[in-house]
Protein backbone atom coordinates (compact mmCIF):
# COMPACT_ATOMS: atom_id res chain seq x y z
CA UNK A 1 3.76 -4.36 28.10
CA UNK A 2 6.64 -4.78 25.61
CA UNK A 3 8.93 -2.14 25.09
CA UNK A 4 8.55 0.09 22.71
CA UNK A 5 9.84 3.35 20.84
CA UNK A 6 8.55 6.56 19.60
CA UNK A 7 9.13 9.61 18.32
CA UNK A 8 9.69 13.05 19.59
CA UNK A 9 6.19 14.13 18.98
CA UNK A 10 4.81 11.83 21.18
CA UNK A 11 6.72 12.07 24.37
CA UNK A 12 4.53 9.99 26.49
CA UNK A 13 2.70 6.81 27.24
CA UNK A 14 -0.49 8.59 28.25
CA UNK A 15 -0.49 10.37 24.43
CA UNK A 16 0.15 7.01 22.37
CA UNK A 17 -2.95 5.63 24.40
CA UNK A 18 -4.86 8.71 24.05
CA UNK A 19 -4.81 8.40 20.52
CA UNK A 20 -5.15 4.54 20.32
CA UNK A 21 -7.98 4.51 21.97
CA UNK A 22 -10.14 6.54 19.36
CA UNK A 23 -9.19 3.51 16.65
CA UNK A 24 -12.11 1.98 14.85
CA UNK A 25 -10.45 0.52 12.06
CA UNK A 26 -6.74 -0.92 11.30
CA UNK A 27 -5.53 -0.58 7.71
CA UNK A 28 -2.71 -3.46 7.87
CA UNK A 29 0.28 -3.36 4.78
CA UNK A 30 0.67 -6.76 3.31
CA UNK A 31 4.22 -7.52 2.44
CA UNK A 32 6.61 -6.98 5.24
CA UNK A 33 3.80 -6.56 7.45
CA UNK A 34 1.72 -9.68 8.08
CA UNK A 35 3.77 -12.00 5.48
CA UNK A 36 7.36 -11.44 3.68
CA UNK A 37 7.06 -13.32 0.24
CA UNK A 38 5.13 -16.44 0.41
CA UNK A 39 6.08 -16.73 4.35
CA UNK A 40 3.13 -15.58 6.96
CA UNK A 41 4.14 -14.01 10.31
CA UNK A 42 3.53 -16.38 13.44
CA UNK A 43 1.54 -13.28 14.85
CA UNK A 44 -1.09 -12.59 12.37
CA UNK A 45 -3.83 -14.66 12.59
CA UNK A 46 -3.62 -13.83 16.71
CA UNK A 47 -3.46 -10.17 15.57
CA UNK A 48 -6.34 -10.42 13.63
CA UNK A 49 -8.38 -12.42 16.10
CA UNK A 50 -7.63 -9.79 18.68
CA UNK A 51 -8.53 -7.40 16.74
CA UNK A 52 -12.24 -8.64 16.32
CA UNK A 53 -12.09 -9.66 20.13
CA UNK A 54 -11.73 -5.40 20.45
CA UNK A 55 -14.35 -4.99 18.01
CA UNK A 56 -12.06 -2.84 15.44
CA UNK A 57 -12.38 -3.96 11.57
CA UNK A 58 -9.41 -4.08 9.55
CA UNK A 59 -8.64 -3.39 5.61
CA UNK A 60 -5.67 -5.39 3.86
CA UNK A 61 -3.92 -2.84 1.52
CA UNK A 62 -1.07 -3.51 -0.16
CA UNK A 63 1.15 -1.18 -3.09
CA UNK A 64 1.31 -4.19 -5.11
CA UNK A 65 -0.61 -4.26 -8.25
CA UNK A 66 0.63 -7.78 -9.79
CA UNK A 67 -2.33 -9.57 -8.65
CA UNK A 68 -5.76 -9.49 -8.77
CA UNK A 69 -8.22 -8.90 -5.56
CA UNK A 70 -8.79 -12.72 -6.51
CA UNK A 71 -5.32 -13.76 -6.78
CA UNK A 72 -4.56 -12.04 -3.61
CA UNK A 73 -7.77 -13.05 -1.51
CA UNK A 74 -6.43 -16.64 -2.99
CA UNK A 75 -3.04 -15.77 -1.96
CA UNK A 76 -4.01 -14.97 1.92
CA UNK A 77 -6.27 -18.07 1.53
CA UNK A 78 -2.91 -20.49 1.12
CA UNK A 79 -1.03 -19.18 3.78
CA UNK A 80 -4.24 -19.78 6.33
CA UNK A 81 -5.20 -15.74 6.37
CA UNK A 82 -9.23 -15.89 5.61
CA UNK A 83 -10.17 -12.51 4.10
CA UNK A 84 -12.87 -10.99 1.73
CA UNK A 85 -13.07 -8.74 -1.48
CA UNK A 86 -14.79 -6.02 1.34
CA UNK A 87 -11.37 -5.98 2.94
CA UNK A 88 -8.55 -6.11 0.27
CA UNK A 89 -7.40 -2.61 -1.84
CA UNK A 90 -4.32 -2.59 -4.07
CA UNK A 91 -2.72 0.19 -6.23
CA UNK A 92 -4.54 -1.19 -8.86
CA UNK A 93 -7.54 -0.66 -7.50
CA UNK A 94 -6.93 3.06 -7.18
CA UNK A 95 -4.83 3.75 -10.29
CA UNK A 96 -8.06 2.75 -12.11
CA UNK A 97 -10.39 5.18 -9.44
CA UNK A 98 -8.05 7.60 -10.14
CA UNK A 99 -8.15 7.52 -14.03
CA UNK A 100 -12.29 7.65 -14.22
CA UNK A 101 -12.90 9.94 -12.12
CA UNK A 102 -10.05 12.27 -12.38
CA UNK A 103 -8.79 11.25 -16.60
CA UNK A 104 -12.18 10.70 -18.04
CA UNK A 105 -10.93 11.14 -21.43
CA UNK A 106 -8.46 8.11 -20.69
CA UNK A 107 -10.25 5.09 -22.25
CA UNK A 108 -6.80 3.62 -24.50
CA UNK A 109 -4.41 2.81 -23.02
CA UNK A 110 -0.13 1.20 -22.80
CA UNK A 111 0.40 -0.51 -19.92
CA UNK A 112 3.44 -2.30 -18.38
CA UNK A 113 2.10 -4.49 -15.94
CA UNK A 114 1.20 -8.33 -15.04
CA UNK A 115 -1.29 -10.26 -16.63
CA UNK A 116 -4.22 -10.44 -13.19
CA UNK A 117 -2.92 -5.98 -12.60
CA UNK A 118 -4.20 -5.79 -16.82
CA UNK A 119 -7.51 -7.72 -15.89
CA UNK A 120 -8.36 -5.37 -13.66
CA UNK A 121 -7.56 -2.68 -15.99
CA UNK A 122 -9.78 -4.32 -18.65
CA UNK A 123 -12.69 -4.92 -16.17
CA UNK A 124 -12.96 -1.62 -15.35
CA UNK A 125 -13.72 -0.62 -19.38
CA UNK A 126 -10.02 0.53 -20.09
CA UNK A 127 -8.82 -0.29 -24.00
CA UNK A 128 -4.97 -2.16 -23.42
CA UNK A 129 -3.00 -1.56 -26.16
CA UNK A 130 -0.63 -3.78 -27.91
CA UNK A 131 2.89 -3.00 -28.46
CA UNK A 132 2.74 -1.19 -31.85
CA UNK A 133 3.53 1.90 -32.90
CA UNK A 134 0.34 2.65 -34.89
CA UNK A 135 -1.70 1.81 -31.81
CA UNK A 136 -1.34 5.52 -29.91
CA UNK A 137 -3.05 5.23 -25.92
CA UNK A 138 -4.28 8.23 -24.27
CA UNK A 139 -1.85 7.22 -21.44
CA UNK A 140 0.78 5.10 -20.36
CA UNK A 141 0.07 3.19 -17.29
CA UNK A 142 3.46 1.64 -15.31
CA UNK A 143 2.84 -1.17 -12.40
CA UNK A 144 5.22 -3.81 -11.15
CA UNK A 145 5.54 -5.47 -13.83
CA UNK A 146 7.14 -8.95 -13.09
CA UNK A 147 6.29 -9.89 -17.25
CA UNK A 148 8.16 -7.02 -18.32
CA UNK A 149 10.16 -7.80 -21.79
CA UNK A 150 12.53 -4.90 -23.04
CA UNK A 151 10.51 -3.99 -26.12
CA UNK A 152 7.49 -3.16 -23.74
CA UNK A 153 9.69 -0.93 -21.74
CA UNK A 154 10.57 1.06 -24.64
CA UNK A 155 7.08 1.02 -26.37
CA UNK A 156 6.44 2.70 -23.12
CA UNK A 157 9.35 5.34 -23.24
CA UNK A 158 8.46 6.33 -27.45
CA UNK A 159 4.92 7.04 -25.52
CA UNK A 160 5.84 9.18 -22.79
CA UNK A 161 8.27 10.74 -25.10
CA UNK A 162 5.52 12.00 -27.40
CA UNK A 163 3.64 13.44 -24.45
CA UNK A 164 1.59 10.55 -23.24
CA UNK A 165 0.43 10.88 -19.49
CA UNK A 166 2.66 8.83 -17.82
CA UNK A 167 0.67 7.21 -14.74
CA UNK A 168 2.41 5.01 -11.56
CA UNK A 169 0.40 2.70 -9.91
CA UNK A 170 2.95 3.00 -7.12
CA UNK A 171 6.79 4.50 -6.04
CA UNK A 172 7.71 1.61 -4.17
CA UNK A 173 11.93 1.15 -5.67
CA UNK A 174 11.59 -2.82 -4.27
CA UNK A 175 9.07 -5.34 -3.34
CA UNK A 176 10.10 -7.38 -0.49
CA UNK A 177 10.45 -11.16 -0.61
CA UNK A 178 12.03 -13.52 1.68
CA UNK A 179 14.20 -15.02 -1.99
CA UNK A 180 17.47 -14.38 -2.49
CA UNK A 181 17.01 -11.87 -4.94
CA UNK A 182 16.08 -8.13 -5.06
CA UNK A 183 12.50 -7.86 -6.20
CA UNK A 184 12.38 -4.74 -8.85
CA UNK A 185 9.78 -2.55 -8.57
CA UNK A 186 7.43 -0.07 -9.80
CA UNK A 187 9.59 3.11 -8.98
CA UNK A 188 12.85 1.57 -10.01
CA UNK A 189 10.90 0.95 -13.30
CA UNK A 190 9.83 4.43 -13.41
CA UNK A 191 13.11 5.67 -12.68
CA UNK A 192 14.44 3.86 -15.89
CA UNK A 193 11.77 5.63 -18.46
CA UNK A 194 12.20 8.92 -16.77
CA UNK A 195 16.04 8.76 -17.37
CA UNK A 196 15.59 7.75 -21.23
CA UNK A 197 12.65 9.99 -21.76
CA UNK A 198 13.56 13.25 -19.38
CA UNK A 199 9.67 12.83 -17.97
CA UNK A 200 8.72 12.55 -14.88
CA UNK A 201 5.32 10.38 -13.66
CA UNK A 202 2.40 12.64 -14.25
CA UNK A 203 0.94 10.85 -11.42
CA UNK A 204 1.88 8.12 -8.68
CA UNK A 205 -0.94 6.37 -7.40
CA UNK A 206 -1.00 3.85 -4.00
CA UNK A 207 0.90 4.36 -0.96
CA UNK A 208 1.64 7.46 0.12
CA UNK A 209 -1.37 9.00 -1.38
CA UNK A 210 -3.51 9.56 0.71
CA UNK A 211 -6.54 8.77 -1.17
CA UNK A 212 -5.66 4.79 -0.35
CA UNK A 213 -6.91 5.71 3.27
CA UNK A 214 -9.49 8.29 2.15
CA UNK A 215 -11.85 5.26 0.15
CA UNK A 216 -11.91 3.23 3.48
CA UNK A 217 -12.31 6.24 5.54
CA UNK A 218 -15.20 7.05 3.37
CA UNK A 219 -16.70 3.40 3.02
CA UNK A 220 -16.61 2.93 6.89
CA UNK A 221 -18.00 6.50 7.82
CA UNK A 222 -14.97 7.25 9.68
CA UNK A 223 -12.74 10.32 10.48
CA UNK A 224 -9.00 10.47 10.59
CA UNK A 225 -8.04 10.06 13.97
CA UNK A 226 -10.34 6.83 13.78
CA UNK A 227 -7.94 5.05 11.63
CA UNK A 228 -4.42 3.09 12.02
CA UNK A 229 -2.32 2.71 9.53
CA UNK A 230 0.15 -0.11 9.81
CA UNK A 231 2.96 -0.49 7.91
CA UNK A 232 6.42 -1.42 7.16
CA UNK A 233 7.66 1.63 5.06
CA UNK A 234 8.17 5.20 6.14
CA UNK A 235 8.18 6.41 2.76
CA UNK A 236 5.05 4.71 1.91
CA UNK A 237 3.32 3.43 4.39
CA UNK A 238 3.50 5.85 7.12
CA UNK A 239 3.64 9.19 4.98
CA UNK A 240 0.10 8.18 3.75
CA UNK A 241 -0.67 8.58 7.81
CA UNK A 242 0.78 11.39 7.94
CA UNK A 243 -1.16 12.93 4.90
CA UNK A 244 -4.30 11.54 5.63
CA UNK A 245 -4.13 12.65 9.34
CA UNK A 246 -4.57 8.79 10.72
CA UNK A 247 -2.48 7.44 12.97
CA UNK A 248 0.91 5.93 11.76
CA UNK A 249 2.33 3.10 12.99
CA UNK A 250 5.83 1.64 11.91
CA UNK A 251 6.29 -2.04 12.22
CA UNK A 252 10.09 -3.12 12.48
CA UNK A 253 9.28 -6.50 10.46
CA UNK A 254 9.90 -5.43 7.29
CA UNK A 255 12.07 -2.78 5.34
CA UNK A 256 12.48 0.28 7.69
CA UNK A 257 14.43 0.06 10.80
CA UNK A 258 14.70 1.70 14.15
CA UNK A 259 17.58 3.79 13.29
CA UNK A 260 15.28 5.13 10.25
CA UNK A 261 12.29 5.55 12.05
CA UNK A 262 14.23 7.75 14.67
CA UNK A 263 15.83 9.50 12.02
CA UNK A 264 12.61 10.20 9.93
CA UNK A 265 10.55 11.36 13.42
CA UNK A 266 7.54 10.83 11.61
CA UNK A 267 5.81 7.72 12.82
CA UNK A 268 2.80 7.98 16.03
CA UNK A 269 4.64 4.78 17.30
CA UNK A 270 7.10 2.36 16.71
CA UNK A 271 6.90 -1.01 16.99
CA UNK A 272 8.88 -4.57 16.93
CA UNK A 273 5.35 -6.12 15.40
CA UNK A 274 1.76 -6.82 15.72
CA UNK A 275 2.09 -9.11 18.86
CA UNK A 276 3.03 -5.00 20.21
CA UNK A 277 1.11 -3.08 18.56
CA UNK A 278 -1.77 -5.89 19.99
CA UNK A 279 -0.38 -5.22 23.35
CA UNK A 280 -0.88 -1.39 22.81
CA UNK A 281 -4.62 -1.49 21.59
CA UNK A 282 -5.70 -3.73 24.36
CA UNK A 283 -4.46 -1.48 27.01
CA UNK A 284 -6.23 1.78 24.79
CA UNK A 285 -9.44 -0.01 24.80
CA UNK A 286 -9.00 -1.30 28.25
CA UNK A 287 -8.88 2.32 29.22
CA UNK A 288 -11.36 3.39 27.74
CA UNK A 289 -14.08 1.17 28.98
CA UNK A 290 -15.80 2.97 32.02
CA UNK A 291 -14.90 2.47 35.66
């Protein structure tokens, strides 16, 4: 068994197990999790073999709208990760759920966002809106936006200034990437049109609401305590857990470190990476299995 670290709500080996071992399904982070950029981890085609080998599914989610369920399935495809639509679900993906069923009268919209993240936006029957000022949307929509011209970003800030509902796809401040550069994201744009407008995001969709876990809880039948959620991010990834009531598991791979994780004290378990976490649900479901 590797070594490992947790917090102080779980004090014991015998605990972490004990709730392991009720896991049907992992819900596995993308970036910083099983790749960083366009680089795959050594460990996650093993992980994900294991995983089948245990008989426990697994759902790919990922806070980044700027591709497509296409462009990413095609994305996991090139670095030798095989995956279906079944198991991908992006911000995108629940920005839109979240504007039928809970903004019906949404139907024009502004948005800031990538060319695939507006596809998806247009699939679903959503108006996009040019930049004019004579074209008025029900509602701005903001994503990570790696097109983003300055023109659009202030479109977007007359909009929210007039009262628009002003709609995140997701709070993440930076995307992670193995460039040398600093990847700006969604929240950081947000936090630039809430500065010049005074408005804050009516709503902020993806990771950590917990309504990213509740659509696969609900697809796969499943309840809570059934569910892993594995993730770089405490302020993302692991505060969805927490709010959904799944299990939360930090991988050190990524953004958040040790120190943070100890500091936060709000992951179930801490771990170096999957190759550990692997280690951990083989021993659950070893244990489990009947004398």
């Amino acid at each position: 068994m590797v070594g490992f670290l947790v917090n102080l709500r779980i004090i014991t080996k015998a605990q972490i197990l004990d709730k392991l071992r009720h896991v049907r399904h992992v819900a596995l982070d993308m970036d910083g999790t099983i790749y960083n950029g366009g680089t795959v981890f050594a460990a996650t085609n093993p992980f994900l073999g294991l995983l089948s080998q245990l008989g426990l599914g697994h759902t790919f989610l990922t806070n980044n709208p700027s591709k497509s369920v296409s462009d990413y399935l095609a994305h996991l495809r090139h670095m030798g990760i095989s995956a279906t639509e079944d198991v991908m679900y992006t911000s995108a993906q629940a920005t839109i759920k979240y504007l039928l069923a809970m903004q019906p009268a949404v139907r024009r919209i502004f948005v800031l966002g990538t060319p695939s993240m507006c596809a998806e936006f247009s699939a679903a029957g959503l108006v996009l809106l040019p930049d004019s000022a004579t074209e008025e949307p029900d509602a701005v929509v903001v994503g990570f936006d790696t097109t983003l011209t300055y023109p659009r970003l202030c479109r977007a800030a007359w909009w929210i200034k007039q009262g628009k509902p002003f709609i995140a796809t997701n709070p993440d401040r930076v995307c992670p990437t193995d460039q040398p550069t600093v990847l700006v994201d969604c929240g950081s744009i947000c936090a630039a049109l809430e500065t010049a407008t005074g408005c804050k995001p009516t709503a902020v969709m993806g990771k950590p609401d917990p309504g990213m876990l509740r659509g696969i809880l609900d697809q796969r039948g499943l309840q809570p305590h059934q569910l892993v959620m594995v993730g770089d991010r405490l302020y993302t990834d692991i505060e969805m857990a927490r709010r959904a009531g799944a299990v939360g598991v930090l991988v050190l791979t990524g953004e958040s470190t040790a120190a943070e994780a100890k500091s936060a004290g709000t992951p179930d378990l801490v771990v170096t990476g999957l190759p550990e976490l692997g280690d951990w649900l083989r021993l659950a479901k070893q244990e489990a299995q009947p004398a």
